[in-house]
C-alpha atoms as a PDB file:
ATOM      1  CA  UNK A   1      -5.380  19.158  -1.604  1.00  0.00           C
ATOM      2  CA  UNK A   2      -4.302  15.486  -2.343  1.00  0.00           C
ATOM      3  CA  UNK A   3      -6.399  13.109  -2.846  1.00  0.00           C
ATOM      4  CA  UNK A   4      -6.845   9.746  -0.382  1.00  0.00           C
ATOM      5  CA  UNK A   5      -4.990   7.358  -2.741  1.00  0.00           C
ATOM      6  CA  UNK A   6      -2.345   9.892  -3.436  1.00  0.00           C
ATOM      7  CA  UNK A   7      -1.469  10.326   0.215  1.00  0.00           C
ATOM      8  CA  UNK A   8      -1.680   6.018   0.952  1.00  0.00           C
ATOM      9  CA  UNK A   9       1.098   5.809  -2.224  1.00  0.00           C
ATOM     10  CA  UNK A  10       2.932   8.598  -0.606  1.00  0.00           C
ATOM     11  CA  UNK A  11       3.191   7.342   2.430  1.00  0.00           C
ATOM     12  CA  UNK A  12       3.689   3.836   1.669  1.00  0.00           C
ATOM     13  CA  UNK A  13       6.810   4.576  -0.746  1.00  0.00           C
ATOM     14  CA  UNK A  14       9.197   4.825   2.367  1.00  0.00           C
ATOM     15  CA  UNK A  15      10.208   1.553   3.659  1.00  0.00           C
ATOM     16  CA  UNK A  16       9.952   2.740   7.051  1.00  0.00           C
ATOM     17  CA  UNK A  17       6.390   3.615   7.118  1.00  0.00           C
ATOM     18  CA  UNK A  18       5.827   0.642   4.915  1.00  0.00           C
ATOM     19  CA  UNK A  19       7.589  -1.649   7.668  1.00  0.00           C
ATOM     20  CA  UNK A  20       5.685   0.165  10.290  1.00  0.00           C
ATOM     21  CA  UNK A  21       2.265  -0.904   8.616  1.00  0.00           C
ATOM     22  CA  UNK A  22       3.969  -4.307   8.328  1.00  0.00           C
ATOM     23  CA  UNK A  23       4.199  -4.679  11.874  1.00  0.00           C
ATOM     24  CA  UNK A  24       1.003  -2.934  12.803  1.00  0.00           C
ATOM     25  CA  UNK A  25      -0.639  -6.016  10.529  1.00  0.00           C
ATOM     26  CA  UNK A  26       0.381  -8.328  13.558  1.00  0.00           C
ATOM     27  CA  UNK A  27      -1.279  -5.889  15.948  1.00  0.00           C
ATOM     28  CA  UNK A  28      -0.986  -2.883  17.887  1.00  0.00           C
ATOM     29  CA  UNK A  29       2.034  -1.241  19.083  1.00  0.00           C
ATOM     30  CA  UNK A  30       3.289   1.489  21.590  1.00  0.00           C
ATOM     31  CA  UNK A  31       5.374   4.192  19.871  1.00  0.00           C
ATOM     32  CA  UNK A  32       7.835   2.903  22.025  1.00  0.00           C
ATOM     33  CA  UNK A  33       7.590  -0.560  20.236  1.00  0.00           C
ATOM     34  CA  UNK A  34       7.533   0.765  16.744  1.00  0.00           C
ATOM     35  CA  UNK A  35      10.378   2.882  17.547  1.00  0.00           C
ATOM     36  CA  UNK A  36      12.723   0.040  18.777  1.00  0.00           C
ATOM     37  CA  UNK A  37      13.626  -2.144  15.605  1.00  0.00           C
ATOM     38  CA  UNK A  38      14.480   1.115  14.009  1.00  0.00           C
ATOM     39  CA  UNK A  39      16.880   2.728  15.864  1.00  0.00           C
ATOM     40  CA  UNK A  40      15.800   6.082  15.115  1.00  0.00           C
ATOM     41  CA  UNK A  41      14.557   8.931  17.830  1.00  0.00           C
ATOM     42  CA  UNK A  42      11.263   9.230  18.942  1.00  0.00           C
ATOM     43  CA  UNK A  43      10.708  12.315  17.032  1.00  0.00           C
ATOM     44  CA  UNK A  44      11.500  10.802  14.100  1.00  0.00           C
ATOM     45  CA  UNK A  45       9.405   7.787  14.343  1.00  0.00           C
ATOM     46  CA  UNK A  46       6.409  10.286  15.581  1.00  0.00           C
ATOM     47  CA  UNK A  47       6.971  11.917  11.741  1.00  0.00           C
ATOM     48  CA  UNK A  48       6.634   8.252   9.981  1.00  0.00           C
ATOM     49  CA  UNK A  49       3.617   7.727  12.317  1.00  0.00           C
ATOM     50  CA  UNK A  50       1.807  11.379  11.568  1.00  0.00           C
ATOM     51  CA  UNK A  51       2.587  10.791   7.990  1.00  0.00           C
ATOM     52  CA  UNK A  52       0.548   7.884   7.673  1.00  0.00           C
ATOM     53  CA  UNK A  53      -1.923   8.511   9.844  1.00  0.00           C
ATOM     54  CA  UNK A  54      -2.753  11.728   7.708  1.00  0.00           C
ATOM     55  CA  UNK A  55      -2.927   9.041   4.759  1.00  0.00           C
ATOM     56  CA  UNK A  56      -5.485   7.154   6.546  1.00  0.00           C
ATOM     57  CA  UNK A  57      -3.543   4.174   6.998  1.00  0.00           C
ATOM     58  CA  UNK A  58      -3.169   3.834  10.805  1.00  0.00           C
ATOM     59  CA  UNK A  59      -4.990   5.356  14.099  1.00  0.00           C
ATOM     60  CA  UNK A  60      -4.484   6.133  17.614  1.00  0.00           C
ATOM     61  CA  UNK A  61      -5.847   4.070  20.239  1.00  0.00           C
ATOM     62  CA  UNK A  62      -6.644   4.709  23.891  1.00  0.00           C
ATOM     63  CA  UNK A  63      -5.973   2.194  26.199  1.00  0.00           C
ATOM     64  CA  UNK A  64      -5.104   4.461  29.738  1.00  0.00           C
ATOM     65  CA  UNK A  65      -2.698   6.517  29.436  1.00  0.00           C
ATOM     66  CA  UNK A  66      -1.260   4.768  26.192  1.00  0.00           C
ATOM     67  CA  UNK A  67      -2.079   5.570  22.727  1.00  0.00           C
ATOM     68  CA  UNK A  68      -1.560   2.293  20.807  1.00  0.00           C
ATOM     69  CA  UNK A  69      -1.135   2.663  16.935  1.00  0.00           C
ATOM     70  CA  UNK A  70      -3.457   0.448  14.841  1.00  0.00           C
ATOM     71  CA  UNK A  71      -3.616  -0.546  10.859  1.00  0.00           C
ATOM     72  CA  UNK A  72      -6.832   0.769   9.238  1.00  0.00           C
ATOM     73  CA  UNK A  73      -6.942  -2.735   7.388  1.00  0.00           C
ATOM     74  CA  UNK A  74     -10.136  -0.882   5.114  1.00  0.00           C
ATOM     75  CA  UNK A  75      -7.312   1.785   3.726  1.00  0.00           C
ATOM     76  CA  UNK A  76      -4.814  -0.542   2.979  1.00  0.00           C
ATOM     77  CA  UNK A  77      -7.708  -2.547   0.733  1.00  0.00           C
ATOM     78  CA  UNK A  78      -9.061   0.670  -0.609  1.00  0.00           C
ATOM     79  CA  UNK A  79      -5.071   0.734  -1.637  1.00  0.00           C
ATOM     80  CA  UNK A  80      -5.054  -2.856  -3.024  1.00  0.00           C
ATOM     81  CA  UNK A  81      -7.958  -2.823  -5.192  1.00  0.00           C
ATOM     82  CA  UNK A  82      -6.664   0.442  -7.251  1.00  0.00           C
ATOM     83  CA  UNK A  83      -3.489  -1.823  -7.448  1.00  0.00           C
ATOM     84  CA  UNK A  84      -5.897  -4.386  -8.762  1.00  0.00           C
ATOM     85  CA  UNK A  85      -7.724  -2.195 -11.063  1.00  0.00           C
ATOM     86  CA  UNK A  86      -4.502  -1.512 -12.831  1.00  0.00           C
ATOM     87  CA  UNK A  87      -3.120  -5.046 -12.843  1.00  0.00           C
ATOM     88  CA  UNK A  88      -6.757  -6.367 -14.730  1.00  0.00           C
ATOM     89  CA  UNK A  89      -6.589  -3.378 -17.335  1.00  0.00           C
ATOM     90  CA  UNK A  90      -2.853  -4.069 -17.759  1.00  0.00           C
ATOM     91  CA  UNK A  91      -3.615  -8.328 -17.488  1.00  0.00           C
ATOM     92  CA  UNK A  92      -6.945  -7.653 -20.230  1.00  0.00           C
ATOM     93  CA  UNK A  93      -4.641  -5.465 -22.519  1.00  0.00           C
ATOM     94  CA  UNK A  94      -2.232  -8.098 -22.907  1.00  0.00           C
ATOM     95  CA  UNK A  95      -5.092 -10.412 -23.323  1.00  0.00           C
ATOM     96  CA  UNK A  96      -6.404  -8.448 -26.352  1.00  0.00           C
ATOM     97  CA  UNK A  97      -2.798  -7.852 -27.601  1.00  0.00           C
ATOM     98  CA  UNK A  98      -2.321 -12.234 -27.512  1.00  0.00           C
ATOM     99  CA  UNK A  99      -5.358 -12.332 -29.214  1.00  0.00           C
ATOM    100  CA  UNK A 100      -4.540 -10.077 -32.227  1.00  0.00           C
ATOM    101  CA  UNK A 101      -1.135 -11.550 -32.679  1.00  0.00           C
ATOM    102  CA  UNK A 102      -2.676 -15.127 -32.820  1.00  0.00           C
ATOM    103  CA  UNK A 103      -5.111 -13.542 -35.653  1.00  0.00           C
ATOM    104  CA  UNK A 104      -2.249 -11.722 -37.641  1.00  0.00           C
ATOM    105  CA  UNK A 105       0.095 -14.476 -37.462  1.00  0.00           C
ATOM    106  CA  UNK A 106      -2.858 -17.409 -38.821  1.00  0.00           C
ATOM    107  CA  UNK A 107      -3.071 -14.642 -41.501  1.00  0.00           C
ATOM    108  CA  UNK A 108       0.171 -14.639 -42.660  1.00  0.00           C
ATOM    109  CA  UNK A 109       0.175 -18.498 -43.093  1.00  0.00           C
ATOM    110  CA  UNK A 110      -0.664 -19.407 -46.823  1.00  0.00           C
ATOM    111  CA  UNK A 111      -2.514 -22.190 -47.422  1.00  0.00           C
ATOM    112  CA  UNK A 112      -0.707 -24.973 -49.496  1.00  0.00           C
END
């Protein structure tokens, strides 16, 4: 089985889904209302929708008869903060790399 963050990457590498969660950021939408910018079937949109709703990433409302989608705002920061993670070991490795080329090069500078 995959594991949470595995699925939200997934998911998010098609820019479909990814402009579907765009959209969902300004709210709610119908199916119907997801589907229209795209120009693709209903089927097809109800794949992109299943796919990252199995990530986590959006739910189903219940308003009536309508099932609204909605962004689970809490995934998509779970998301962000591995994405930070990364960028602060990658940020504090440069860091120490600066640091030791600042040392070797005020070694290599002979006094006159």
């Amino acid at each position: 089985m995959e594991d949470s963050l595995s699925l939200k990457l997934a998911a998010l590498a098609d820019p479909t889904r990814r402009a579907i969660v765009a959209r969902l950021a300004r709210g709610e939408a119908s199916v119907a209302e997801l589907q229209r910018p795209f120009g693709i079937s209903q089927p097809a949109i109800s794949k992109h929708l299943k796919v990252l709703e199995r990530a986590g990433l959006i739910e189903q409302g219940r308003i009536g008869q309508s099932r609204p989608r909605r962004l689970r705002v809490e995934a998509l920061r779970a998301t962000g903060a591995w994405f930070d993670q990364v960028a602060d070991l990658w940020r504090d490795s440069f860091d120490r790399l600066d640091t030791l080329l600042m040392e070797t090069e005020n070694d290599d500078v002979e006094p006159r």
